[in-house]
PDB file of N, CA and C in Angstrom:
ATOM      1  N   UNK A   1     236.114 125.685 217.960  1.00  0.00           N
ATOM      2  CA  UNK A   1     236.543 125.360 216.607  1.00  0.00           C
ATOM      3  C   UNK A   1     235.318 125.128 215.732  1.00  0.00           C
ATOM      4  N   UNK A   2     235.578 126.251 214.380  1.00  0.00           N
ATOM      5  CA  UNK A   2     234.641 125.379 213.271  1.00  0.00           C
ATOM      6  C   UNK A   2     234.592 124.596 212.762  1.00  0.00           C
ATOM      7  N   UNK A   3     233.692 123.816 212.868  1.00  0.00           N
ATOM      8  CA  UNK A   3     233.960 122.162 211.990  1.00  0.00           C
ATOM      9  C   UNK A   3     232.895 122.717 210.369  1.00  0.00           C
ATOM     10  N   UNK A   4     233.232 121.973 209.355  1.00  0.00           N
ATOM     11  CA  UNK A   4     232.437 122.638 208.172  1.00  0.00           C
ATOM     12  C   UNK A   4     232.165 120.816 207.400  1.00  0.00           C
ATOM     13  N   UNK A   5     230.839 120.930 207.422  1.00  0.00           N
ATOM     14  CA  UNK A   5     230.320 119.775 206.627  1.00  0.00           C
ATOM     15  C   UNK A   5     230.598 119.784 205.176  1.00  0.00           C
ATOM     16  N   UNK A   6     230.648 118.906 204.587  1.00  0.00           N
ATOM     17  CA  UNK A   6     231.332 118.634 203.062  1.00  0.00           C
ATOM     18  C   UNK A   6     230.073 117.939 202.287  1.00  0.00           C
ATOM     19  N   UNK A   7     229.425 117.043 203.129  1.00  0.00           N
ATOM     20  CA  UNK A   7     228.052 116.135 202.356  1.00  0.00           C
ATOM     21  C   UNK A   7     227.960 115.398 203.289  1.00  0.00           C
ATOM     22  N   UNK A   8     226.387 115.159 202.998  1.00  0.00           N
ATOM     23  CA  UNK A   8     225.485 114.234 204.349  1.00  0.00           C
ATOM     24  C   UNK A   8     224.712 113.686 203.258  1.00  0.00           C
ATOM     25  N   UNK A   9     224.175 112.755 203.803  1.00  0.00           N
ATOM     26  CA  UNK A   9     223.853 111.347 203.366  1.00  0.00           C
ATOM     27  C   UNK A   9     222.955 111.256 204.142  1.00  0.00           C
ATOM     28  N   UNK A  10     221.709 111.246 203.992  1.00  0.00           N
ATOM     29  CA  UNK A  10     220.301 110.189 204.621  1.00  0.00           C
ATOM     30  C   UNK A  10     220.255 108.909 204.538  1.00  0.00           C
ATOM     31  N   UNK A  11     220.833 107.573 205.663  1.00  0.00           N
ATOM     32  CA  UNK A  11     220.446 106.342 205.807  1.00  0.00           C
ATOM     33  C   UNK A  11     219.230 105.771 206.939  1.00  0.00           C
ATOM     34  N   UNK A  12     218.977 104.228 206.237  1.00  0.00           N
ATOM     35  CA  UNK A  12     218.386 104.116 207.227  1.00  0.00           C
ATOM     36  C   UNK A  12     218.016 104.227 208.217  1.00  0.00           C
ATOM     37  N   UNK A  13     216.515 104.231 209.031  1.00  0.00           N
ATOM     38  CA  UNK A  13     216.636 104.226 210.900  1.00  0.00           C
ATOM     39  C   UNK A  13     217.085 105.834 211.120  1.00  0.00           C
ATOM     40  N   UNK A  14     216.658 106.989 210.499  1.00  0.00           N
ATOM     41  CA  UNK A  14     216.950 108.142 210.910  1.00  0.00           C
ATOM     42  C   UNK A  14     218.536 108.581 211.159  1.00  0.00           C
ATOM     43  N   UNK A  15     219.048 107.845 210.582  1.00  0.00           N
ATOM     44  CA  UNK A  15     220.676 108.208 210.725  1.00  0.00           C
ATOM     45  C   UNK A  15     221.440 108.901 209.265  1.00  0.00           C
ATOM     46  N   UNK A  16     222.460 110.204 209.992  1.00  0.00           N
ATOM     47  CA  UNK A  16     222.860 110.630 208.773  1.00  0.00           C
ATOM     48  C   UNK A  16     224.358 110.356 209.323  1.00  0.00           C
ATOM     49  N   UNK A  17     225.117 109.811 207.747  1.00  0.00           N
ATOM     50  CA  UNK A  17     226.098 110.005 207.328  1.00  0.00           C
ATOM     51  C   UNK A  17     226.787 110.926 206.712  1.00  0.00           C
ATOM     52  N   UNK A  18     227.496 111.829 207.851  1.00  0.00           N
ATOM     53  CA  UNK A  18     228.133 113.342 207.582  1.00  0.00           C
ATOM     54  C   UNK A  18     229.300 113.178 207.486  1.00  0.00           C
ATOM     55  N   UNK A  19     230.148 113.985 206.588  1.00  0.00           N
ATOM     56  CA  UNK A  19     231.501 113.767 205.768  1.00  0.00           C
ATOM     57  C   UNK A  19     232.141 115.285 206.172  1.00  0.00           C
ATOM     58  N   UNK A  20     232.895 115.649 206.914  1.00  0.00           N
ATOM     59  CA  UNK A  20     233.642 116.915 206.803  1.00  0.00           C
ATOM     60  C   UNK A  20     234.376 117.366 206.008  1.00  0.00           C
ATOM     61  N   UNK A  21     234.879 118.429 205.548  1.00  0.00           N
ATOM     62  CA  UNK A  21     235.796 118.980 205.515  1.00  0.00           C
ATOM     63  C   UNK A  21     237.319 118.661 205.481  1.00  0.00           C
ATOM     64  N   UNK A  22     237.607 117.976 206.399  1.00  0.00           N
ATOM     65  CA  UNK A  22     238.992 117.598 206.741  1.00  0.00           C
ATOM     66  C   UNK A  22     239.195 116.149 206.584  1.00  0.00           C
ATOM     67  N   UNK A  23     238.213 115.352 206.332  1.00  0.00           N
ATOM     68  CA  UNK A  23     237.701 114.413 205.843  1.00  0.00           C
ATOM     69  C   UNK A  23     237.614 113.223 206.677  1.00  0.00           C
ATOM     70  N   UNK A  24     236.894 113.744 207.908  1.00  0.00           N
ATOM     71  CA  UNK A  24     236.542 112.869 209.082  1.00  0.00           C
ATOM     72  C   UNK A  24     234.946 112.554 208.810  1.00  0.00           C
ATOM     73  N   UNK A  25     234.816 111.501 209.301  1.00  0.00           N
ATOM     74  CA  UNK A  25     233.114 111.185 208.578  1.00  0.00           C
ATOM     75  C   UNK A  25     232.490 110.371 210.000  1.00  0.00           C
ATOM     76  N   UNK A  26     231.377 111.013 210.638  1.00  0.00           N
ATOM     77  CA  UNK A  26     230.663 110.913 211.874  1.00  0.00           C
ATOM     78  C   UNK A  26     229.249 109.850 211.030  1.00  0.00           C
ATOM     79  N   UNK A  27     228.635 109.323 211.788  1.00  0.00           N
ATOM     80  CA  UNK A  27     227.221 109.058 211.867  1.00  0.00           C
ATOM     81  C   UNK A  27     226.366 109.276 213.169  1.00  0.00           C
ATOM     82  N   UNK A  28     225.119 109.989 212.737  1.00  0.00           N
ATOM     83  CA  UNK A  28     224.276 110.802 213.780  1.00  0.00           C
ATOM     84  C   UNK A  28     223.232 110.484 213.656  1.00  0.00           C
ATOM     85  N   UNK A  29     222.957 110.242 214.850  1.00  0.00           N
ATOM     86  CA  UNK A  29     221.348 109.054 215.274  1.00  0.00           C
ATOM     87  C   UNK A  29     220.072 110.401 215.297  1.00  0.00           C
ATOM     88  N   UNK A  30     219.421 110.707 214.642  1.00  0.00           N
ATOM     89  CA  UNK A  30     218.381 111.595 214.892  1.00  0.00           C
ATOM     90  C   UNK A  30     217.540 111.351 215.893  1.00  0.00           C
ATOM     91  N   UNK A  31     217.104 110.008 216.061  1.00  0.00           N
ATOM     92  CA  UNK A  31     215.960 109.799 217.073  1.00  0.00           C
ATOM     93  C   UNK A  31     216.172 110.039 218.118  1.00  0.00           C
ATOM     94  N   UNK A  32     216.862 110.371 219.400  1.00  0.00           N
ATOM     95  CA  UNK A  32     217.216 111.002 220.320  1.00  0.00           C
ATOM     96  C   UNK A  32     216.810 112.350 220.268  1.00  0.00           C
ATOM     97  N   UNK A  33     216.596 113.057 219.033  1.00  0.00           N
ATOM     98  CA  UNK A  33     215.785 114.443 219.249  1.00  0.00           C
ATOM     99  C   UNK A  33     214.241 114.823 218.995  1.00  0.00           C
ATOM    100  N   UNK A  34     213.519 113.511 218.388  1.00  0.00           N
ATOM    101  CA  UNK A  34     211.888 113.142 218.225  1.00  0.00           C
ATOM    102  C   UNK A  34     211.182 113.442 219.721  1.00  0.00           C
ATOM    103  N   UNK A  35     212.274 113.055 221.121  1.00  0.00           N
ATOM    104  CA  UNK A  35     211.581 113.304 222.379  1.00  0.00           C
ATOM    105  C   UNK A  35     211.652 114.460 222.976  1.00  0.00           C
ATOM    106  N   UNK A  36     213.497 115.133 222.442  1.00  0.00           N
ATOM    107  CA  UNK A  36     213.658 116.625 223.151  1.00  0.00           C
ATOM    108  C   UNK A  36     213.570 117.783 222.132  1.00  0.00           C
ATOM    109  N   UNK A  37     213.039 117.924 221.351  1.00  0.00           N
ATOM    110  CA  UNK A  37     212.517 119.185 220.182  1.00  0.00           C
ATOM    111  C   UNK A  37     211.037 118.620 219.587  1.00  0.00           C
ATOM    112  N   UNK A  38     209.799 118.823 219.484  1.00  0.00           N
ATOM    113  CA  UNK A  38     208.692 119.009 218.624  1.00  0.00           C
ATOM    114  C   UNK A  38     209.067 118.889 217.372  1.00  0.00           C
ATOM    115  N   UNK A  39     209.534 119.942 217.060  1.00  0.00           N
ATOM    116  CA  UNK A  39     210.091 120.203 215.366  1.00  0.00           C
ATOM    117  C   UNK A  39     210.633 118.538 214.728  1.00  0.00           C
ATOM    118  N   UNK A  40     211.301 118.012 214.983  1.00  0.00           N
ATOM    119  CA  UNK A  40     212.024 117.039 214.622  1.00  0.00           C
ATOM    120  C   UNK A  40     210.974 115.795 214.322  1.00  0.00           C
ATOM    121  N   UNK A  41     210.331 115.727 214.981  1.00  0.00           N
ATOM    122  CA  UNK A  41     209.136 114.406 214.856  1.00  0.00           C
ATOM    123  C   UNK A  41     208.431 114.965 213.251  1.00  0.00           C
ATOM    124  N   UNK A  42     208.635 116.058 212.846  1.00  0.00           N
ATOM    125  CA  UNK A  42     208.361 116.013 211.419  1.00  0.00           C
ATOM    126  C   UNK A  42     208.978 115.331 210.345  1.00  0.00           C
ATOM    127  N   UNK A  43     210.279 115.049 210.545  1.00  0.00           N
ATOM    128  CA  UNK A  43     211.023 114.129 210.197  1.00  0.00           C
ATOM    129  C   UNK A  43     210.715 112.096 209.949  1.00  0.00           C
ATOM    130  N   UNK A  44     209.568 112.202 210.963  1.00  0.00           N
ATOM    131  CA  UNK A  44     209.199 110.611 210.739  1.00  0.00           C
ATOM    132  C   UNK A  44     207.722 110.816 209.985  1.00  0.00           C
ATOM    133  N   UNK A  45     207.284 111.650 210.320  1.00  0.00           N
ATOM    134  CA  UNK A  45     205.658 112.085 210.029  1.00  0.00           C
ATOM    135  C   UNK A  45     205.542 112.459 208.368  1.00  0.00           C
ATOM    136  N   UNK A  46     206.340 113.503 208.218  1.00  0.00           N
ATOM    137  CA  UNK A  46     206.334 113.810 206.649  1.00  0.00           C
ATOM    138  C   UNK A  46     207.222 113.217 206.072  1.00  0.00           C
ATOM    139  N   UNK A  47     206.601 112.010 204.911  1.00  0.00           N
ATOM    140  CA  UNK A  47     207.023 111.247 204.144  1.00  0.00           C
ATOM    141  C   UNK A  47     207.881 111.774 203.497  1.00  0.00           C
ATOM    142  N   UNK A  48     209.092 111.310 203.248  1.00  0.00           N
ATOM    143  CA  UNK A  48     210.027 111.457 201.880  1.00  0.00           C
ATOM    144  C   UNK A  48     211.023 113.266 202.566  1.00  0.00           C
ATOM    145  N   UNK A  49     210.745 113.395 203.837  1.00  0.00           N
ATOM    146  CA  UNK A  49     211.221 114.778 204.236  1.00  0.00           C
ATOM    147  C   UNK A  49     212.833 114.534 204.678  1.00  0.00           C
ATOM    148  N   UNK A  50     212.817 113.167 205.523  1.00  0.00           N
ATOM    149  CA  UNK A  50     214.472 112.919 206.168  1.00  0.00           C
ATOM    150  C   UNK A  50     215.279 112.900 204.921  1.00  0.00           C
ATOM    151  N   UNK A  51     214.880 112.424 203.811  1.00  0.00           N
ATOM    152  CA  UNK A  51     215.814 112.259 202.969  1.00  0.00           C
ATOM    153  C   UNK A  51     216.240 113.529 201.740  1.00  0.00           C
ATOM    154  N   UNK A  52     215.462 114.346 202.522  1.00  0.00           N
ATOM    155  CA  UNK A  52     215.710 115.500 201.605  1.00  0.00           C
ATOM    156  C   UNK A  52     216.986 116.778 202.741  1.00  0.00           C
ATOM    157  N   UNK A  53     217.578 116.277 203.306  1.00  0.00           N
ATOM    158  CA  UNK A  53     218.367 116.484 203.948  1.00  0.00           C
ATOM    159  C   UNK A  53     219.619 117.194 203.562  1.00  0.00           C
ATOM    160  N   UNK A  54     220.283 118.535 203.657  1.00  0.00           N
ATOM    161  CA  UNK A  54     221.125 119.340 202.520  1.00  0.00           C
ATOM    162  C   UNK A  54     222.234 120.319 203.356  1.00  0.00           C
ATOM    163  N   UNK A  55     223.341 120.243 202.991  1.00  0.00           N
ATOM    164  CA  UNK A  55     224.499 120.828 203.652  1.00  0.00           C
ATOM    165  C   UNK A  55     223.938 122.337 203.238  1.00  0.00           C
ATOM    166  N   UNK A  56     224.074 122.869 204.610  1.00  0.00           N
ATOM    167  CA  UNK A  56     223.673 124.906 204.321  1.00  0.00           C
ATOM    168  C   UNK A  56     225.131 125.103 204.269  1.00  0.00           C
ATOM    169  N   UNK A  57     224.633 126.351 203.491  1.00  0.00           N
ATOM    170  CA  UNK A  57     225.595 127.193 202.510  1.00  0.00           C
ATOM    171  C   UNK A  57     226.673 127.326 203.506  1.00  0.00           C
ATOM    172  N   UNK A  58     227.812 127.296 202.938  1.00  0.00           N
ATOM    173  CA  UNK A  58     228.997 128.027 204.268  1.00  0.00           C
ATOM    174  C   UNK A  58     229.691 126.113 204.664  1.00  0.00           C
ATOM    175  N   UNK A  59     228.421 125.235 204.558  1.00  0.00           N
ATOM    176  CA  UNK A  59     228.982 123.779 205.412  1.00  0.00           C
ATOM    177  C   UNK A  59     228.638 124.265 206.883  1.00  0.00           C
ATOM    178  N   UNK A  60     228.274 125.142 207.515  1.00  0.00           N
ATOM    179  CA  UNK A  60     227.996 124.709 209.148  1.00  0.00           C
ATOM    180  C   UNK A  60     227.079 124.124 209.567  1.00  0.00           C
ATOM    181  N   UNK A  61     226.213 123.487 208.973  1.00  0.00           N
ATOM    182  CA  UNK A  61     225.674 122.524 209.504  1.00  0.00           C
ATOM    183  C   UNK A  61     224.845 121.750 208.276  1.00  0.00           C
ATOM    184  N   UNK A  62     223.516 121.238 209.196  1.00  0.00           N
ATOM    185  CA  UNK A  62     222.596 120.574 207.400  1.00  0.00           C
ATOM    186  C   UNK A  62     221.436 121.197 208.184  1.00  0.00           C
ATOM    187  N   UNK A  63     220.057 121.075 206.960  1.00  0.00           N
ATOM    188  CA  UNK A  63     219.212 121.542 207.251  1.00  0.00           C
ATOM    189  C   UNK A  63     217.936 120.541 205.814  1.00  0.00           C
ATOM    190  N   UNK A  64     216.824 120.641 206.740  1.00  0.00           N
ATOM    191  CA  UNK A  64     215.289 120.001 205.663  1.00  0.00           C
ATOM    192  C   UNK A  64     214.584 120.975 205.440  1.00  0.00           C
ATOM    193  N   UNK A  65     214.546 122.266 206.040  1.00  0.00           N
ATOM    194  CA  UNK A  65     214.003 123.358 205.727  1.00  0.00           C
ATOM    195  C   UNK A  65     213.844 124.329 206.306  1.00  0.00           C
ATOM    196  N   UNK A  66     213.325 125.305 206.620  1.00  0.00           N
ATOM    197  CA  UNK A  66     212.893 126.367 207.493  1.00  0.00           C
ATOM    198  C   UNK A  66     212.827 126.418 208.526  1.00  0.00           C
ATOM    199  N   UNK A  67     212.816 125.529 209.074  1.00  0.00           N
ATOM    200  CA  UNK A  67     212.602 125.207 210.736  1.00  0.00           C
ATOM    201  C   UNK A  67     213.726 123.994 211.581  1.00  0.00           C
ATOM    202  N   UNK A  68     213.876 122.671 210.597  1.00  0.00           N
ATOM    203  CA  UNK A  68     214.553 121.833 211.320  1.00  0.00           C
ATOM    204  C   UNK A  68     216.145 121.980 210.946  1.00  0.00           C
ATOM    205  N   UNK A  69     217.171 121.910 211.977  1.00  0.00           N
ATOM    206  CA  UNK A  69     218.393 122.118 211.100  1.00  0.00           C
ATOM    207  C   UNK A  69     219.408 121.626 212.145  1.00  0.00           C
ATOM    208  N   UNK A  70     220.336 121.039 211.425  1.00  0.00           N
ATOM    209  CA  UNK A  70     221.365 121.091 213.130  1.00  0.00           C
ATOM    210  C   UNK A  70     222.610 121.493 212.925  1.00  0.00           C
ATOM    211  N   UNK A  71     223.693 121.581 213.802  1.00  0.00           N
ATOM    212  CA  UNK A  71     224.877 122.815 213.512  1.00  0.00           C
ATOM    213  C   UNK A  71     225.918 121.485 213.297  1.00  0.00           C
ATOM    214  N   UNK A  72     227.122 122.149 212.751  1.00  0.00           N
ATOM    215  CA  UNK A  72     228.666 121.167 212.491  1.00  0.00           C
ATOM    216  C   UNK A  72     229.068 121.053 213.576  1.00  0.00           C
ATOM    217  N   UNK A  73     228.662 121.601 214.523  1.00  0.00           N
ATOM    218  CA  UNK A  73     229.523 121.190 215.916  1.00  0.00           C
ATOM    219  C   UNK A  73     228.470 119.710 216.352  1.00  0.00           C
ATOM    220  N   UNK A  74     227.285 119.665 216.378  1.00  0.00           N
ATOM    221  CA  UNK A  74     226.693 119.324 216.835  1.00  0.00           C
ATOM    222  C   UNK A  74     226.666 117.416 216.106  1.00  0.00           C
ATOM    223  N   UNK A  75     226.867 117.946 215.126  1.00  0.00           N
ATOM    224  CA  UNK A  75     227.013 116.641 213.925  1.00  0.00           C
ATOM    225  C   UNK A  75     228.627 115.916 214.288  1.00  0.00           C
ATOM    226  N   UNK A  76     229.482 117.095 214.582  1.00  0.00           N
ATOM    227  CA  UNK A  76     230.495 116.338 214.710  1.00  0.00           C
ATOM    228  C   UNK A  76     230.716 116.063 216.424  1.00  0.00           C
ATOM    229  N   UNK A  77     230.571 116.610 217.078  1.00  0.00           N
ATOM    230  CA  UNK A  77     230.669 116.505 218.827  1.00  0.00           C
ATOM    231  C   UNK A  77     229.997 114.599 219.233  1.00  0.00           C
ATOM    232  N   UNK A  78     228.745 114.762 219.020  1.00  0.00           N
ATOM    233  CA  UNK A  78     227.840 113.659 219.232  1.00  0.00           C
ATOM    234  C   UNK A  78     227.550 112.531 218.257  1.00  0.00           C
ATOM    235  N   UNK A  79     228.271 112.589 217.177  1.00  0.00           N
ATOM    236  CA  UNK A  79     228.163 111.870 216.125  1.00  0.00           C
ATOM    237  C   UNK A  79     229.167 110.992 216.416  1.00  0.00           C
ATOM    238  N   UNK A  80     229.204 109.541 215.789  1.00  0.00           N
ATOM    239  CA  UNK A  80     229.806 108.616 216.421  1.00  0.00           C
ATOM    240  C   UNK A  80     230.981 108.191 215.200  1.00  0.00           C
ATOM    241  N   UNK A  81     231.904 108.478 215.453  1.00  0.00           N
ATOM    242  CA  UNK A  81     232.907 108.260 214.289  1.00  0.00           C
ATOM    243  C   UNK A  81     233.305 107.081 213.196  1.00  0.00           C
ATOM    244  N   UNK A  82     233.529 107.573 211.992  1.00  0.00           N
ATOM    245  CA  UNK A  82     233.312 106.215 211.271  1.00  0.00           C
ATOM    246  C   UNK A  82     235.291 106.156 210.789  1.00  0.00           C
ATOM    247  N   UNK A  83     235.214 105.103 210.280  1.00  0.00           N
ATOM    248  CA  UNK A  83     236.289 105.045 209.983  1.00  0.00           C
ATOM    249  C   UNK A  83     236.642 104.456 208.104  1.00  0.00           C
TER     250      UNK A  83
END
């Protein structure tokens, strides 16, 4: 199943607040991927970068730029549900 992001939110402590589609809303701990991807530790390193954080076109996932990005399954699977 496609899940399709609606808007994400950069909060504190590397965590985003992702809003679907259907209007279920997850929060997703980034730091768990600073140890298993390289790419991602750019995220603490380059200032002012986590918060520039942006739903890609279509809603399947979010993305900071060219390189770091993560999918709607992935945001919604492991993301911890809000209510």
């Amino acid at each position: 199943m496609f899940y399709k992001v609606k808007g994400v939110e950069p909060k504190d402590n590397f965590i985003l607040s992702v809003t679907f589609t259907d209007g279920i809303k997850t929060e997703y701990d980034i730091k768990p991927l600073f140890e298993k991807w390289e790419v991602f530790n750019d995220l603490k390193t380059i200032k002012g970068l986590f918060q520039q954080v942006k739903v890609d076109l279509g809603g399947y996932g979010v993305s900071w730029n060219d390189k770091i990005d993560l999918a709607s399954e992935e945001l919604r699977i492991n993301g911890k549900l809000q209510k």
